[in-house]
N, C-alpha and C. Protein backbone atom coordinates (compact mmCIF):
# COMPACT_ATOMS: atom_id res chain seq x y z
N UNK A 1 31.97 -37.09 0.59
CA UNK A 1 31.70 -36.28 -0.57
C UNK A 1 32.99 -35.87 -1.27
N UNK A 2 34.23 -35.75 -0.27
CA UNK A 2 35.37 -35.69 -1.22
C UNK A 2 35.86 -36.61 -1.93
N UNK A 3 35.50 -37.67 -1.86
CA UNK A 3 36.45 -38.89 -2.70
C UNK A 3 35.47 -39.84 -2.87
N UNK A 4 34.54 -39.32 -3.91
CA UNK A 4 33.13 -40.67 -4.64
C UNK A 4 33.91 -41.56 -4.97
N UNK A 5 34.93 -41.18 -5.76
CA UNK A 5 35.43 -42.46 -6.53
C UNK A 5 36.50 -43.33 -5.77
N UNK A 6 36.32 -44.98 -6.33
CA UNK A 6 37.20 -45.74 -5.61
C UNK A 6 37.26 -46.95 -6.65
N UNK A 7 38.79 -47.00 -7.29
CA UNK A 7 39.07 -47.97 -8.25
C UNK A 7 40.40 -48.56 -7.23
N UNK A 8 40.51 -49.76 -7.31
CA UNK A 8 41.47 -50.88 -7.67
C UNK A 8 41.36 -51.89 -8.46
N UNK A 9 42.96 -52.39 -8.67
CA UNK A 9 43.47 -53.07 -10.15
C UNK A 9 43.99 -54.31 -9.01
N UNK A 10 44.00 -55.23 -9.53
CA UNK A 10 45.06 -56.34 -9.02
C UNK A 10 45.27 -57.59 -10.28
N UNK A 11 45.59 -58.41 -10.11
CA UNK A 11 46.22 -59.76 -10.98
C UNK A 11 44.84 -60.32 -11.38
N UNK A 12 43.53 -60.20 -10.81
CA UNK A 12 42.60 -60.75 -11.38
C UNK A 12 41.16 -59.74 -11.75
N UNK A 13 41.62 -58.83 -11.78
CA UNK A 13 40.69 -57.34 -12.52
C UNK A 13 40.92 -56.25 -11.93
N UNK A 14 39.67 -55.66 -12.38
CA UNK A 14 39.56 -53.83 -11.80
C UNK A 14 38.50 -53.55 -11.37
N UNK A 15 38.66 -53.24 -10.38
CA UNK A 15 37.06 -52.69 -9.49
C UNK A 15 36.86 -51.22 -8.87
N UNK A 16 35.63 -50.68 -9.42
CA UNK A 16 35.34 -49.51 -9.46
C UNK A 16 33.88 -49.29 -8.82
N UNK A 17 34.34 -48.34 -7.91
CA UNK A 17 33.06 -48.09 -6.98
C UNK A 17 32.59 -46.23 -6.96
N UNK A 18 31.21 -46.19 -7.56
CA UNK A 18 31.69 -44.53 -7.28
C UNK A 18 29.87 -44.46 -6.58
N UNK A 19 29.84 -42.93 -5.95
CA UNK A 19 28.47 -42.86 -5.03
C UNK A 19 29.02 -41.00 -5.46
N UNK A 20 27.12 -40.71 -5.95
CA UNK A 20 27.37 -39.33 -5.96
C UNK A 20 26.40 -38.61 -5.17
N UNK A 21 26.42 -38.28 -3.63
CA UNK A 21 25.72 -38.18 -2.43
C UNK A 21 25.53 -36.49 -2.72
N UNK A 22 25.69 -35.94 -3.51
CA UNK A 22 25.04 -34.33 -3.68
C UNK A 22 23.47 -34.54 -3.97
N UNK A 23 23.30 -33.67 -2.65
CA UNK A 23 21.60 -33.34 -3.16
C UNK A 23 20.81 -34.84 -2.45
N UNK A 24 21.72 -35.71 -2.04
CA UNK A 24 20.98 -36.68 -1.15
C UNK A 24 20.43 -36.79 0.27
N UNK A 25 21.02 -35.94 1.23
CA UNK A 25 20.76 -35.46 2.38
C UNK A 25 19.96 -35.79 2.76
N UNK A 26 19.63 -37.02 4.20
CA UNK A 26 18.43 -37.27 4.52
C UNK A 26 17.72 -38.26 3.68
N UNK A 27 18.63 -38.80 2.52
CA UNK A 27 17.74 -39.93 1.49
C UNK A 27 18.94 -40.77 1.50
N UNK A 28 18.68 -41.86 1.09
CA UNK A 28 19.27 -43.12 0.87
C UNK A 28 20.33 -43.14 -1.10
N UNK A 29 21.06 -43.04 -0.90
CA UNK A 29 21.86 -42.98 -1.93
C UNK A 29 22.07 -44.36 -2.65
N UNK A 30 23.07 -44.04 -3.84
CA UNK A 30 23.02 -45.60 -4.84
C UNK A 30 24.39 -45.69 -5.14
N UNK A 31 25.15 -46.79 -4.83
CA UNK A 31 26.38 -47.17 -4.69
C UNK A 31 26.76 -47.52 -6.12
N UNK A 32 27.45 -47.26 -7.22
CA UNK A 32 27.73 -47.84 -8.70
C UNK A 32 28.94 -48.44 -8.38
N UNK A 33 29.15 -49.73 -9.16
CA UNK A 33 30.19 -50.16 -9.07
C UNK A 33 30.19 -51.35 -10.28
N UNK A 34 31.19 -51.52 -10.78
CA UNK A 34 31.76 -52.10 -12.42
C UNK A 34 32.93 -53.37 -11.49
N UNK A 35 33.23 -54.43 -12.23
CA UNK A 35 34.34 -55.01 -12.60
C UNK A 35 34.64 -55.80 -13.75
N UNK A 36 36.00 -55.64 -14.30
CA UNK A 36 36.40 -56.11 -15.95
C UNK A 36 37.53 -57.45 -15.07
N UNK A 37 37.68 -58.14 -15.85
CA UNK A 37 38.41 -59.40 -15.09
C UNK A 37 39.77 -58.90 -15.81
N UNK A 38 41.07 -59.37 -15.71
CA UNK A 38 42.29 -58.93 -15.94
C UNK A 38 42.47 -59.51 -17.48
N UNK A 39 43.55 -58.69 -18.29
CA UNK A 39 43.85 -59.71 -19.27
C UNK A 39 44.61 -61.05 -19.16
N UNK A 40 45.40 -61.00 -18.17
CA UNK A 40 46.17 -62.44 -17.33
C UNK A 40 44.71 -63.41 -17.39
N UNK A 41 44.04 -62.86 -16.49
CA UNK A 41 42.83 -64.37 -16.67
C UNK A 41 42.04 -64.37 -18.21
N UNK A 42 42.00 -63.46 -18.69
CA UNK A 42 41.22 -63.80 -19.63
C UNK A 42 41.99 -64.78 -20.91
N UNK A 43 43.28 -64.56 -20.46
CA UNK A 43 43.75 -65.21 -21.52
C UNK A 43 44.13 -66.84 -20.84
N UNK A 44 43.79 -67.34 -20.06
CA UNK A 44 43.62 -68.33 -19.40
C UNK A 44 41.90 -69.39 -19.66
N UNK A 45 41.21 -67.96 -20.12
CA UNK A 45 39.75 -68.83 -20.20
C UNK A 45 39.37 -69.58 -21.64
N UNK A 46 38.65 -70.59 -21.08
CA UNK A 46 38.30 -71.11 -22.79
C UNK A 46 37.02 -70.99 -23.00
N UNK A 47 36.44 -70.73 -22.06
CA UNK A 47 34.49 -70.36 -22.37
C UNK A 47 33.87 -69.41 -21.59
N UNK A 48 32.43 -69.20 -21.73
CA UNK A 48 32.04 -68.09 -21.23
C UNK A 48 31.74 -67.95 -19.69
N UNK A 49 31.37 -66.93 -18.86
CA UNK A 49 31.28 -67.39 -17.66
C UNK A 49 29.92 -66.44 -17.09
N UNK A 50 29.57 -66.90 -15.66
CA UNK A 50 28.23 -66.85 -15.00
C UNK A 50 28.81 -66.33 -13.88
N UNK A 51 28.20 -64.81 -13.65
CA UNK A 51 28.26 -64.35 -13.01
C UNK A 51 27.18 -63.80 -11.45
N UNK A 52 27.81 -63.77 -10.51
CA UNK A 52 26.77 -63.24 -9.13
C UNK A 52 26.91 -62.55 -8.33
N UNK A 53 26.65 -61.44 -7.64
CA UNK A 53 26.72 -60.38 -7.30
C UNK A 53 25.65 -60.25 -5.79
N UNK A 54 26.13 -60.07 -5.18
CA UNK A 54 24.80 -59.89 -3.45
C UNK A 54 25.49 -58.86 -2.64
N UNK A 55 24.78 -58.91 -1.53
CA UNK A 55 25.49 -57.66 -0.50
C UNK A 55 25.13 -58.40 0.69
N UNK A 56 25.85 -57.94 1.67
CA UNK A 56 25.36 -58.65 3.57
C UNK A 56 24.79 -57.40 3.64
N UNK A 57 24.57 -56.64 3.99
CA UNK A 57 22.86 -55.70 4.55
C UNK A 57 22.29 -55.32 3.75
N UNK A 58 22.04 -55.30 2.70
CA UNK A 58 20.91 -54.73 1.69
C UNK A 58 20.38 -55.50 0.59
N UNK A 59 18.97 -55.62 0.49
CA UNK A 59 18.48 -56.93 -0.37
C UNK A 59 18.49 -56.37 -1.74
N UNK A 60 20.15 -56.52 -2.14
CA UNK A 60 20.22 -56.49 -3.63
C UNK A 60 21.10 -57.77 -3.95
N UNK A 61 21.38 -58.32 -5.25
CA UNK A 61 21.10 -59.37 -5.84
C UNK A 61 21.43 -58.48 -7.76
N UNK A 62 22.55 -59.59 -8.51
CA UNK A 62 22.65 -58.80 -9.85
C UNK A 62 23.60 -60.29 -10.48
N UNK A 63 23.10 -60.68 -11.61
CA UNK A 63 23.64 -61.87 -11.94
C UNK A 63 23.72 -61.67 -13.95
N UNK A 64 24.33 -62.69 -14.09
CA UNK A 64 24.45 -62.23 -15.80
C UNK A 64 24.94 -64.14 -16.27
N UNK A 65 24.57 -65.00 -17.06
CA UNK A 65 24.79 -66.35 -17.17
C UNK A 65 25.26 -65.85 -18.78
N UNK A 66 26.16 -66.73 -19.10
CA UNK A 66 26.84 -66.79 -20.25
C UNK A 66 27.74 -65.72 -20.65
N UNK A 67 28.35 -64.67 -20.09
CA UNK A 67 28.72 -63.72 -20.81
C UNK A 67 30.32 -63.67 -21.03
N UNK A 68 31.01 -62.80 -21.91
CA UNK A 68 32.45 -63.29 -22.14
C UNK A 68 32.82 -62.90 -21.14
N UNK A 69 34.70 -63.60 -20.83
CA UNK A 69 35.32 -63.40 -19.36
C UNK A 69 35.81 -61.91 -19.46
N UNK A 70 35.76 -60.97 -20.85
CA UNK A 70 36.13 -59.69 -20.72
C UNK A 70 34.87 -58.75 -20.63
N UNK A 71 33.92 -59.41 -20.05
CA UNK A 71 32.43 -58.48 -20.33
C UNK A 71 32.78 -57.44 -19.20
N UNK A 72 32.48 -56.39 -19.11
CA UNK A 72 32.60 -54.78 -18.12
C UNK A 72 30.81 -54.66 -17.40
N UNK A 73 30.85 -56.07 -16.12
CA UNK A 73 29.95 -56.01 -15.64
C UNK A 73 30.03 -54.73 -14.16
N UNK A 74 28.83 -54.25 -14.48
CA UNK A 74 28.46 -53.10 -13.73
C UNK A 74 26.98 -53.06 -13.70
N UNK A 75 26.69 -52.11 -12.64
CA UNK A 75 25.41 -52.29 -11.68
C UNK A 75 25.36 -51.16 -10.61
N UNK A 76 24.41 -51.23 -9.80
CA UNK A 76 24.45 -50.29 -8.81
C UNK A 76 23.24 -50.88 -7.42
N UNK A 77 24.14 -50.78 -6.13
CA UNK A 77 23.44 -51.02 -4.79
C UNK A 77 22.38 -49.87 -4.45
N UNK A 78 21.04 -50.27 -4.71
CA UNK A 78 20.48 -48.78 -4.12
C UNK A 78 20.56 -48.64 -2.45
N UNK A 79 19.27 -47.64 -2.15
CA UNK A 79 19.25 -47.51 -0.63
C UNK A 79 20.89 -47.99 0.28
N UNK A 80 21.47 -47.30 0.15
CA UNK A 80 22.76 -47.09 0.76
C UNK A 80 22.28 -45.76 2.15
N UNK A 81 22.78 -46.19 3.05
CA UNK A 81 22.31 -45.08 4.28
C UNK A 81 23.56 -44.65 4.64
N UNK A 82 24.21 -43.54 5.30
CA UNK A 82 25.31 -43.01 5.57
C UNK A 82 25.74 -43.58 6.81
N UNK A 83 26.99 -43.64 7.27
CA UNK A 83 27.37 -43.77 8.60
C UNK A 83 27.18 -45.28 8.85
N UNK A 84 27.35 -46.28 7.68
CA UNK A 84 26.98 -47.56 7.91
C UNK A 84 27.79 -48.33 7.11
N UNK A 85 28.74 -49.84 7.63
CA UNK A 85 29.79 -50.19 6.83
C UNK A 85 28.82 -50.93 5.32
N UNK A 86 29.07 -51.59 4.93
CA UNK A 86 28.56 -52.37 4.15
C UNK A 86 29.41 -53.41 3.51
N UNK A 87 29.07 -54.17 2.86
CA UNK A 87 29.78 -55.08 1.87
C UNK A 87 29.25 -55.92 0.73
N UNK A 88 29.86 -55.83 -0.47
CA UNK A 88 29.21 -56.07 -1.94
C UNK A 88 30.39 -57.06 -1.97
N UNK A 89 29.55 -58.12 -2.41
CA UNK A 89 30.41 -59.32 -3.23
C UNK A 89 29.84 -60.14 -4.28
N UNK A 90 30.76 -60.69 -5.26
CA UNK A 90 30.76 -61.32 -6.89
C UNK A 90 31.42 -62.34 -6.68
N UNK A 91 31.10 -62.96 -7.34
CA UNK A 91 31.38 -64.38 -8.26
C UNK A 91 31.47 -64.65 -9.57
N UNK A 92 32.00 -64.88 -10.00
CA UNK A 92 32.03 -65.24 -11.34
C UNK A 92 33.36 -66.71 -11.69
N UNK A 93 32.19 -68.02 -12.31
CA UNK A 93 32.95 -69.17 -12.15
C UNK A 93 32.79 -69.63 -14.17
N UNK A 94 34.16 -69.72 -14.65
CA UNK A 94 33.91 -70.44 -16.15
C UNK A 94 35.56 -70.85 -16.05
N UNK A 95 34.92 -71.94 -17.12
CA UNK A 95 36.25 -72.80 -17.81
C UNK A 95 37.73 -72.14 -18.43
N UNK A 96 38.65 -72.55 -17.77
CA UNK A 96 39.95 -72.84 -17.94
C UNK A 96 40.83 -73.35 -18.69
N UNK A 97 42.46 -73.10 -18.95
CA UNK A 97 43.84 -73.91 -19.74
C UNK A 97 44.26 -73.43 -19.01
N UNK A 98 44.93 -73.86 -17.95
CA UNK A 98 46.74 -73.03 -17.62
C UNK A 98 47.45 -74.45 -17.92
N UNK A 99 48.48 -74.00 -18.76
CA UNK A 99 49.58 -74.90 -19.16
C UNK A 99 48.81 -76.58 -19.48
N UNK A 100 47.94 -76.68 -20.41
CA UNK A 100 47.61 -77.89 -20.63
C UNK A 100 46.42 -78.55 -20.01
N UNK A 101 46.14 -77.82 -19.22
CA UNK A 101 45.02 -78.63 -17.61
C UNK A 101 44.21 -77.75 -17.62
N UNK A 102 42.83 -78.46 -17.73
CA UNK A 102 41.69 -77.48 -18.25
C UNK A 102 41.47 -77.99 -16.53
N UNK A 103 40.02 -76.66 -16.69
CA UNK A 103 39.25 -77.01 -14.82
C UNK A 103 38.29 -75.93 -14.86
N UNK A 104 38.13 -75.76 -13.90
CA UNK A 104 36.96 -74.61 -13.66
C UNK A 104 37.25 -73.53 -12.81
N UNK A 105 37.56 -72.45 -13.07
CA UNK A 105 38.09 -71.14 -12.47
C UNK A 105 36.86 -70.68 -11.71
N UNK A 106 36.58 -69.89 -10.23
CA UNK A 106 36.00 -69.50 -9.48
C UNK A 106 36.89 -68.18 -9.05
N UNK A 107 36.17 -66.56 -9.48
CA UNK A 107 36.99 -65.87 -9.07
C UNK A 107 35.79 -64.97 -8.32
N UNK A 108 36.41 -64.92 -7.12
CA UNK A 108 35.51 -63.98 -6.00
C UNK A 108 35.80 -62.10 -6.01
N UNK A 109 35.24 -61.64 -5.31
CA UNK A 109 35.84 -60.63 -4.86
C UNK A 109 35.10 -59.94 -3.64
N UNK A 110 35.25 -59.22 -3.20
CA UNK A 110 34.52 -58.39 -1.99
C UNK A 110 35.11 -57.13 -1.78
N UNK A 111 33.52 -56.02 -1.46
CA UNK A 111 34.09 -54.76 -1.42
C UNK A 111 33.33 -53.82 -0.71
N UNK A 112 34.11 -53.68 0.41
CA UNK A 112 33.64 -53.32 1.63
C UNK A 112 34.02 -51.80 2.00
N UNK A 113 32.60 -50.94 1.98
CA UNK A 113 32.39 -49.47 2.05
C UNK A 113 31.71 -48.88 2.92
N UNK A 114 31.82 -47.55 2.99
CA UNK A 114 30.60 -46.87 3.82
C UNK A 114 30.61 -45.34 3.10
N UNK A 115 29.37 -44.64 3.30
CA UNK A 115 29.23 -43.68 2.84
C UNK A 115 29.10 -42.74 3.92
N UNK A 116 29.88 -41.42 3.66
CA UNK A 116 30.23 -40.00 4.70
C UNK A 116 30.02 -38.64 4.08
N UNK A 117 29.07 -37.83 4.28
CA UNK A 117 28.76 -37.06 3.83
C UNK A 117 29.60 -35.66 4.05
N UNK A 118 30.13 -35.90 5.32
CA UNK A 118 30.39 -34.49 5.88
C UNK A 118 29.69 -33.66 6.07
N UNK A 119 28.19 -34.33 6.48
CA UNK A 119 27.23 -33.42 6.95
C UNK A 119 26.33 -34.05 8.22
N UNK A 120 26.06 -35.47 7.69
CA UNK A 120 25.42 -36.25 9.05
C UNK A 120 25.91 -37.17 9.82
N UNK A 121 25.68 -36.75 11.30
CA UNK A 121 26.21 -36.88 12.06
C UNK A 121 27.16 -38.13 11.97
N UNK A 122 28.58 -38.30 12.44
CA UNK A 122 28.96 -39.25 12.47
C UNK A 122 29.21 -40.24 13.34
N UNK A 123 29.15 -42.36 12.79
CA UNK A 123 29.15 -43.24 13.45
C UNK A 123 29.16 -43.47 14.31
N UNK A 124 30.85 -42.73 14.97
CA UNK A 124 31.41 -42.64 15.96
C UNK A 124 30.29 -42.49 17.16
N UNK A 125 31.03 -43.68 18.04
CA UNK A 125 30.08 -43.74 19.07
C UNK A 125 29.22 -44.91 19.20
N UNK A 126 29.03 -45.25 17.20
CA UNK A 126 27.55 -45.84 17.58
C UNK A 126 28.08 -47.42 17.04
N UNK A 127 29.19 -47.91 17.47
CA UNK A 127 29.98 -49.21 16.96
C UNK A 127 30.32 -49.49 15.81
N UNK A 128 30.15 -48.53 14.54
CA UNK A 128 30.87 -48.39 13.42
C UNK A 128 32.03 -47.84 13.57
N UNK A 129 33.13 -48.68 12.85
CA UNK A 129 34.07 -48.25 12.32
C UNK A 129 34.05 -48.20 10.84
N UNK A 130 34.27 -46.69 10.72
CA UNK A 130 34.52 -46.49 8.87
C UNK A 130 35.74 -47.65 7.92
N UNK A 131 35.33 -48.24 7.15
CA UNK A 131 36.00 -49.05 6.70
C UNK A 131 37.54 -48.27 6.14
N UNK A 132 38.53 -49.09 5.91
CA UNK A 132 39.81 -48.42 5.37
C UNK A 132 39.95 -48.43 3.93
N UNK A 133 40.91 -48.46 3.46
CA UNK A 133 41.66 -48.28 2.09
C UNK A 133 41.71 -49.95 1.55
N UNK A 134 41.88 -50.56 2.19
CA UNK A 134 41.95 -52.26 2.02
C UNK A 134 40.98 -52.48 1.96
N UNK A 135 39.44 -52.04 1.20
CA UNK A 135 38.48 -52.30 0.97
C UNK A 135 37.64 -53.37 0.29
N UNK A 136 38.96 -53.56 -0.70
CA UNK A 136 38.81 -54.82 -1.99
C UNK A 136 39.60 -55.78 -1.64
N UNK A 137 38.91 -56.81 -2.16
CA UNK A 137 40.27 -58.26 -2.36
C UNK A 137 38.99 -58.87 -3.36
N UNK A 138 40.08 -59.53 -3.76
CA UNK A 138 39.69 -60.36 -4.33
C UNK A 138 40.42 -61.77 -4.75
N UNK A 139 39.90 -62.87 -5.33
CA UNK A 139 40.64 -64.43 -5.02
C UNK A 139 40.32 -65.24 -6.21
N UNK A 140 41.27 -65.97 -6.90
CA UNK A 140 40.91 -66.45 -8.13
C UNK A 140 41.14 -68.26 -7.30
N UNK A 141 40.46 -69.30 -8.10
CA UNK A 141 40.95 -70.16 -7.25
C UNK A 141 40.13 -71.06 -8.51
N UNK A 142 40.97 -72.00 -9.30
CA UNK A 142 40.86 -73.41 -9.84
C UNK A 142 40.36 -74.62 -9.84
N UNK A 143 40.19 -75.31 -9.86
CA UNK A 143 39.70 -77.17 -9.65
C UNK A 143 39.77 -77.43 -10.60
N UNK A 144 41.17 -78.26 -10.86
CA UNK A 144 41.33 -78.79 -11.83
C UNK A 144 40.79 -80.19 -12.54
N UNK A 145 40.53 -80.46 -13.81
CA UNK A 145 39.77 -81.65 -14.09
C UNK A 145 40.45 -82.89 -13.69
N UNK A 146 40.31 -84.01 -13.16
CA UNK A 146 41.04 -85.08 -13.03
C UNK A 146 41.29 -86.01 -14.08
């Protein structure tokens, strides 16, 4: 409850995660989270791109086809339970120039959380470890046309 919010920046965007667990107690909360791709890549792209979004424990699912590489896609994981790690990951793959050589850009990311109330009981004990500060990464990666 002290620190909802959680942004990092790196070489291939900005990712922003916030959860506002007041008044949730005993209910399943909703994880928000945004990413804008960097201006470095965007000025690398030549068309629009298709985006995908899933989680490993919770059956959510968030996708967007055609949209520009500077679109400010955001969304939100519901049913989030406390005291439990999790992990949200994206995709988003569109066309390329670096220096002359077009291809197809694939940029990932992953972002791995848990929610702590400071009220119910904690993990500890029960084979969770609360995730750290190194929560995000993310990976840009090419194939170039032959």
């Amino acid at each position: 409850m002290s620190d909802p919010d959680y942004k990092r920046t790196d070489a291939n965007g900005t990712f922003t995660g916030q959860v506002n667990m007041a008044g949730t107690v005993g209910r399943p909360a909703h994880m928000a989270w945004s990413f804008r791709t960097s201006p470095t890549v965007q000025a690398i792209a030549t068309g629009r791109m298709t985006c995908k979004a899933g989680h490993m424990q919770l059956p959510y699912h968030d996708s967007h086809a055609n949209v520009a590489v500077n679109y400010f896609w955001h969304s939100s994981v519901p049913n989030n339970r406390r005291n439990k790690n999790y992990t949200l990951y994206g995709n988003c793959t569109f066309r390329v120039n670096v220096g002359g050589r077009p291809g197809t850009a694939n940029l990932g990311f992953s972002f791995r959380y848990s929610l702590f109330d400071g009220i119910s009981p904690s993990s500890q004990g029960r084979g969770e470890t609360p995730v750290e500060d190194t929560s995000y990464s993310s990976d840009l990666k090419i194939a170039y046309d032959s």
